[in-house]
C-alpha atoms as a PDB file:
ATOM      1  CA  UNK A   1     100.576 114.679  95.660  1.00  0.00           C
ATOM      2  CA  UNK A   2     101.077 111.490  97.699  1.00  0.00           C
ATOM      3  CA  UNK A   3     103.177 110.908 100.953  1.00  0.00           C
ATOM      4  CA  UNK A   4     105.882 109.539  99.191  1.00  0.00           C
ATOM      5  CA  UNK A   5     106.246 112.811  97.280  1.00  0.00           C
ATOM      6  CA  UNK A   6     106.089 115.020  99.950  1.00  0.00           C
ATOM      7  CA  UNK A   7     108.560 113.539 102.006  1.00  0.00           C
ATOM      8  CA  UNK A   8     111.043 113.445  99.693  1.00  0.00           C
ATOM      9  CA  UNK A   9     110.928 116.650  98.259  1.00  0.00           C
ATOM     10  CA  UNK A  10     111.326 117.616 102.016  1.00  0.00           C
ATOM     11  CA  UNK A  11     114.205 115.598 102.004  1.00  0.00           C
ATOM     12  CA  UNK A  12     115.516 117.450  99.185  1.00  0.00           C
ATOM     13  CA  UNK A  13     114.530 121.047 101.103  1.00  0.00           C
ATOM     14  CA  UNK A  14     116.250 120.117 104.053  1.00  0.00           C
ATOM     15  CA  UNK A  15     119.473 118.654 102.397  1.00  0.00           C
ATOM     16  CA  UNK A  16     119.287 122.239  99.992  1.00  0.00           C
ATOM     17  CA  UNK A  17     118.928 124.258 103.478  1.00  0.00           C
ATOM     18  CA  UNK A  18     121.795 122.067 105.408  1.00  0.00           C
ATOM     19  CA  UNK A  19     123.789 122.621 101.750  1.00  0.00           C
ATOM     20  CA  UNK A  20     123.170 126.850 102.282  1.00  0.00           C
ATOM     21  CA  UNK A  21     123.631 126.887 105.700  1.00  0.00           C
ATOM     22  CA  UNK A  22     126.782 124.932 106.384  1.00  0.00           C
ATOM     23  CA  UNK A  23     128.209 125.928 102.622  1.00  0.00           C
ATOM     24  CA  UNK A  24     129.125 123.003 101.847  1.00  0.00           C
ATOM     25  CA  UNK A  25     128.671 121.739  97.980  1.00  0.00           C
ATOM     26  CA  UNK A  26     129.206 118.435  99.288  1.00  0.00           C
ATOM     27  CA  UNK A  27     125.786 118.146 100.880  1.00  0.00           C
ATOM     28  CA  UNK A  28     123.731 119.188  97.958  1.00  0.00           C
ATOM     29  CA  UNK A  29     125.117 116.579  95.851  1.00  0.00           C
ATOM     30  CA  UNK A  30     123.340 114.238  98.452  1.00  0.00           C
ATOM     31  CA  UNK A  31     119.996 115.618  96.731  1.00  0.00           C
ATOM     32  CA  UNK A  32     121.184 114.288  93.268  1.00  0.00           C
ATOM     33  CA  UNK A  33     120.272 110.227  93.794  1.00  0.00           C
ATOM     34  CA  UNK A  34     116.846 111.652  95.617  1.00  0.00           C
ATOM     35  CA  UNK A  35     116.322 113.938  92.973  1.00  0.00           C
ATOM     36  CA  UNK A  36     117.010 111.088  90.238  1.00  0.00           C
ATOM     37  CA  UNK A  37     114.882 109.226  92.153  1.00  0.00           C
ATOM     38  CA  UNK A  38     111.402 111.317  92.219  1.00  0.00           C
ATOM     39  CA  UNK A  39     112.159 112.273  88.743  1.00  0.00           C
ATOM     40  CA  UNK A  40     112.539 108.392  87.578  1.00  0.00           C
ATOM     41  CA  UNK A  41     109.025 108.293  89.301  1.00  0.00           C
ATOM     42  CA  UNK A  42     107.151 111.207  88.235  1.00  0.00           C
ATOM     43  CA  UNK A  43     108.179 110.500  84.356  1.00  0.00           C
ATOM     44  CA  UNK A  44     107.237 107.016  84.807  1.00  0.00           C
ATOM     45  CA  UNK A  45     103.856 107.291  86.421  1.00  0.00           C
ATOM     46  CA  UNK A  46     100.737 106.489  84.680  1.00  0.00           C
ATOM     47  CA  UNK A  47      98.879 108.789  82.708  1.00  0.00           C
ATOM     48  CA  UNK A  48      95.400 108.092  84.231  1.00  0.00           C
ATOM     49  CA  UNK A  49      93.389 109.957  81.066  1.00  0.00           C
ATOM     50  CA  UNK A  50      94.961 107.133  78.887  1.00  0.00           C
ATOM     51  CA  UNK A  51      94.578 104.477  81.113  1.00  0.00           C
ATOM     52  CA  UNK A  52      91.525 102.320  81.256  1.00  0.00           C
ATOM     53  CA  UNK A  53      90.643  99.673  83.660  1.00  0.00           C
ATOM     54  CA  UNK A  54      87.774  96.898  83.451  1.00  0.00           C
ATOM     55  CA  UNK A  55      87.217  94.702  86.247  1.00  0.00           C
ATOM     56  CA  UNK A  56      85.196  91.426  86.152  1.00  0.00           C
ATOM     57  CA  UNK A  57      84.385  88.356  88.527  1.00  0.00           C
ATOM     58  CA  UNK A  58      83.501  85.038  87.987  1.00  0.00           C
ATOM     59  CA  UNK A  59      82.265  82.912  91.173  1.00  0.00           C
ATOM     60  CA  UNK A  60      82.205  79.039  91.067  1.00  0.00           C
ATOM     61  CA  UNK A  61      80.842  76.773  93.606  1.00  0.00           C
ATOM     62  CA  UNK A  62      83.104  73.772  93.647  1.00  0.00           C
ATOM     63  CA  UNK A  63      82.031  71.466  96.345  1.00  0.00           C
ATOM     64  CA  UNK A  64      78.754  70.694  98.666  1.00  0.00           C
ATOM     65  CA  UNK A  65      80.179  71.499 101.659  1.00  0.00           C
ATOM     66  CA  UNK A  66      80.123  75.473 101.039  1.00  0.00           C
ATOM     67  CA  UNK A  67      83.787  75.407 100.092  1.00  0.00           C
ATOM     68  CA  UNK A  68      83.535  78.150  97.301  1.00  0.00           C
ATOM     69  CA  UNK A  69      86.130  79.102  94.482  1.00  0.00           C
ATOM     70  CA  UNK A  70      86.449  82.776  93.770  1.00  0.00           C
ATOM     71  CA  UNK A  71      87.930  84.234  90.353  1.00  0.00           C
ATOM     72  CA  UNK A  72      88.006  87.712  89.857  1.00  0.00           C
ATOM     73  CA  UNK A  73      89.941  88.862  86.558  1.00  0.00           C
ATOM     74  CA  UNK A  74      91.189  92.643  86.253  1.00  0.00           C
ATOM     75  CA  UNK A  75      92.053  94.007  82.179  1.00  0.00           C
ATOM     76  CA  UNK A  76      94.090  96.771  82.046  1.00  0.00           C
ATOM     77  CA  UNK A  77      93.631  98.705  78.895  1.00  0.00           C
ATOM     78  CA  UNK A  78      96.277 100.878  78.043  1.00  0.00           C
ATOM     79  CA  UNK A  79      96.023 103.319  74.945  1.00  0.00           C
ATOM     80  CA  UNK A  80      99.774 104.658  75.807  1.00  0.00           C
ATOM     81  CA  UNK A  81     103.110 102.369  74.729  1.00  0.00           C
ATOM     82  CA  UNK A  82     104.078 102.227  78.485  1.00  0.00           C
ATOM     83  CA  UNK A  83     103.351  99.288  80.757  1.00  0.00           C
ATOM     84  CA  UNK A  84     101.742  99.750  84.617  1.00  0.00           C
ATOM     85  CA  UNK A  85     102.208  98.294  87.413  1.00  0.00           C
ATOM     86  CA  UNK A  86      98.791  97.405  89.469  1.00  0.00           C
ATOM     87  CA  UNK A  87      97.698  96.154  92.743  1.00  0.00           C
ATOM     88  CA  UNK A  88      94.719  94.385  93.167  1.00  0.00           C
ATOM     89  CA  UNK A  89      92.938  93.922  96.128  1.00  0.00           C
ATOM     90  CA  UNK A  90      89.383  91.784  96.791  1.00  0.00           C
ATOM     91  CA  UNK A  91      87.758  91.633 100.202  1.00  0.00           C
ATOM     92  CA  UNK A  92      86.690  88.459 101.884  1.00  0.00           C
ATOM     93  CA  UNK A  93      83.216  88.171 102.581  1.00  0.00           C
ATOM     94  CA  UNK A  94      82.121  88.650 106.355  1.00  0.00           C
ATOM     95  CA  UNK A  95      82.164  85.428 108.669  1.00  0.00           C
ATOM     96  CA  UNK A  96      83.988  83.354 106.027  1.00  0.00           C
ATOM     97  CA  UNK A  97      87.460  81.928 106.117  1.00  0.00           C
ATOM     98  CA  UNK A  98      90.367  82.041 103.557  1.00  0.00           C
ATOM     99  CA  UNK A  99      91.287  78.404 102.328  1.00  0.00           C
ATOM    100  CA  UNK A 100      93.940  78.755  99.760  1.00  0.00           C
ATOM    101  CA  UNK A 101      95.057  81.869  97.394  1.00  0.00           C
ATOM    102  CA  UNK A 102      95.994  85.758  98.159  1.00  0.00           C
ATOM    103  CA  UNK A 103      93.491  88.427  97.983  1.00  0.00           C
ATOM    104  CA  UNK A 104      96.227  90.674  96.581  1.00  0.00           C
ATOM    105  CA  UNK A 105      98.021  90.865  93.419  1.00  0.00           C
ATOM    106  CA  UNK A 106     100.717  92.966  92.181  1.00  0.00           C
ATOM    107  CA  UNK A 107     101.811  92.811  88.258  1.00  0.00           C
ATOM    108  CA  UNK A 108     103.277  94.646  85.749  1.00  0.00           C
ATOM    109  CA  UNK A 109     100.758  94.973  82.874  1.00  0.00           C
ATOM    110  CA  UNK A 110     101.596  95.720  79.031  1.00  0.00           C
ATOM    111  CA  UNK A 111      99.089  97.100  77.141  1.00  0.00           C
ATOM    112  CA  UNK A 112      96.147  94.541  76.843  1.00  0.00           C
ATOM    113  CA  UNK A 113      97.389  91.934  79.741  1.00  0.00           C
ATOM    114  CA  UNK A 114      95.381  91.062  82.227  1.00  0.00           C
ATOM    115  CA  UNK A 115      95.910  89.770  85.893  1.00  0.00           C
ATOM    116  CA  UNK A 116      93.694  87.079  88.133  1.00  0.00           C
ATOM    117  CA  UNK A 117      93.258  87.285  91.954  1.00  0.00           C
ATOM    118  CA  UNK A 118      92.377  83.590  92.840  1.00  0.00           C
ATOM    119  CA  UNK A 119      90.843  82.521  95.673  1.00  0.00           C
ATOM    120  CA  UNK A 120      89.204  79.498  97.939  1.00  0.00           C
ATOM    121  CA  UNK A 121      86.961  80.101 100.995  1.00  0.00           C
ATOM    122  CA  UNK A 122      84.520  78.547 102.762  1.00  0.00           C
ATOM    123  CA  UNK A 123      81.666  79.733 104.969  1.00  0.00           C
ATOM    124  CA  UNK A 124      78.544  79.246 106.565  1.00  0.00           C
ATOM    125  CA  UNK A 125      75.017  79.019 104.704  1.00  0.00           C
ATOM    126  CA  UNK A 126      73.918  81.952 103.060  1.00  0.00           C
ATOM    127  CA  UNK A 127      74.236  84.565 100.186  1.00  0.00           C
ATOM    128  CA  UNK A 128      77.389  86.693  99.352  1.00  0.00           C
ATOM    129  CA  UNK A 129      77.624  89.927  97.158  1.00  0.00           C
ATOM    130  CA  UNK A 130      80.691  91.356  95.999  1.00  0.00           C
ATOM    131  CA  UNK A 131      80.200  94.961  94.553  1.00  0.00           C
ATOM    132  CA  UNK A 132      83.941  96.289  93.480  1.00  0.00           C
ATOM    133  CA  UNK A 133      87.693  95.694  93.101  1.00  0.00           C
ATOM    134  CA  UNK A 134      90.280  97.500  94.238  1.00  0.00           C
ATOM    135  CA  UNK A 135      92.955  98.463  91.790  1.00  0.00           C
ATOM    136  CA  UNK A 136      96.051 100.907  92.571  1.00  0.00           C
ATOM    137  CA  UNK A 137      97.500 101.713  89.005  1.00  0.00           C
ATOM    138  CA  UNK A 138     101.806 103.330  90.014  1.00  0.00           C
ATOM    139  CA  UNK A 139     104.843 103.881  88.517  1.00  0.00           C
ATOM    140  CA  UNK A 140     107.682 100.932  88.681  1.00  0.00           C
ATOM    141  CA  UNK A 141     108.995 102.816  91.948  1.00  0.00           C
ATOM    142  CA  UNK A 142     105.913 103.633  93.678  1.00  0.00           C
ATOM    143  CA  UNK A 143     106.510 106.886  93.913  1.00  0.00           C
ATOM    144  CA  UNK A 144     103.070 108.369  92.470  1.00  0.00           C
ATOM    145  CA  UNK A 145      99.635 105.851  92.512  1.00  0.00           C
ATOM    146  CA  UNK A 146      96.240 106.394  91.513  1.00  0.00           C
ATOM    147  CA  UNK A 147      93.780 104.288  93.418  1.00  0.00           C
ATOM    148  CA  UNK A 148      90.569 103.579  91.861  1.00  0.00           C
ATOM    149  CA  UNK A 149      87.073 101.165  92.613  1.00  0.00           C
ATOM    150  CA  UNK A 150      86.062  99.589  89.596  1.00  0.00           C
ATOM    151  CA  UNK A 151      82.802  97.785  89.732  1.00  0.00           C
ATOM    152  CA  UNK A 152      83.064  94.224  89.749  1.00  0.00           C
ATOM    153  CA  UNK A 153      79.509  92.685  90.891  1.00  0.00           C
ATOM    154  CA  UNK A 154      79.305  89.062  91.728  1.00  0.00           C
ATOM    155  CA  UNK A 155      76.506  87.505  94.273  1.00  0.00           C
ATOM    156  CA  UNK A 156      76.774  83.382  95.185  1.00  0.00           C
ATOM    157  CA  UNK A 157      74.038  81.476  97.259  1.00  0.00           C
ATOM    158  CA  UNK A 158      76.121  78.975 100.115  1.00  0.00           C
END
């Protein structure tokens, strides 16, 4: 159970309490767009023992000057009929500095689509590994998420 779960089925306790103690129907129809809510999310959210993720990297060198492009591709896989939405988020390598792109992506993927995290850096003389990708499959509402650390090596020599 996440955060976002617990707090609000303790905002749907405490409007249920403040219904029973004040008795007053009018306050536990404020749980109804809460309840609709966390329901929306929970019969939404991913079924992670359908779901399958695959993560890969490609790394290009495009100039001499140790500017470096980074692609790193993520494939969702999805045996159910339902689409996911996914986060994913690459690290920079240490002492290097972010030229152009977003490590972070957020799409909505239908069953075989897949979503790129593009990047441009550039840093000082030596050799970078990357070892994994982060990827946070959710419902549309965000109310339940599965994060997960797929392996996605890649090394490059500046």
């Amino acid at each position: 159970m996440t955060d976002k779960v617990r707090v609000l089925s303790a905002v749907i306790l405490g409007l249920l309490v403040a219904a029973m103690i004040t008795r007053n129907g009018d306050v536990a129809w404020l749980t109804l767009p809460v309840l609709t809510y966390l329901g929306i999310g929970l019969w939404q959210s991913p079924d992670m023992k359908v779901l399958r993720l695959n993560a890969s990297r490609t790394i290009k060198q495009i100039s001499q000057n140790g500017q470096i492009r980074v692609d790193a591709a993520v494939t969702v896989e999805n045996a159910s009929t339902e689409s996911t939405a996914v986060c994913i988020k690459d690290t920079l390598p240490e002492y290097a500095s972010q030229i152009d792109g977003s490590l972070m992506e957020w799409a909505f993927l239908r069953p075989g689509d897949s979503v790129d995290v593009k990047y441009s850096f550039t840093a000082a003389r030596g050799d970078f590994v990357w070892e994994n990708i982060q990827v946070t499959a959710s419902d549309p509402l965000g109310v339940l998420s599965v994060k997960r650390v797929l392996p996605a090596r890649g090394d490059i020599q500046v």
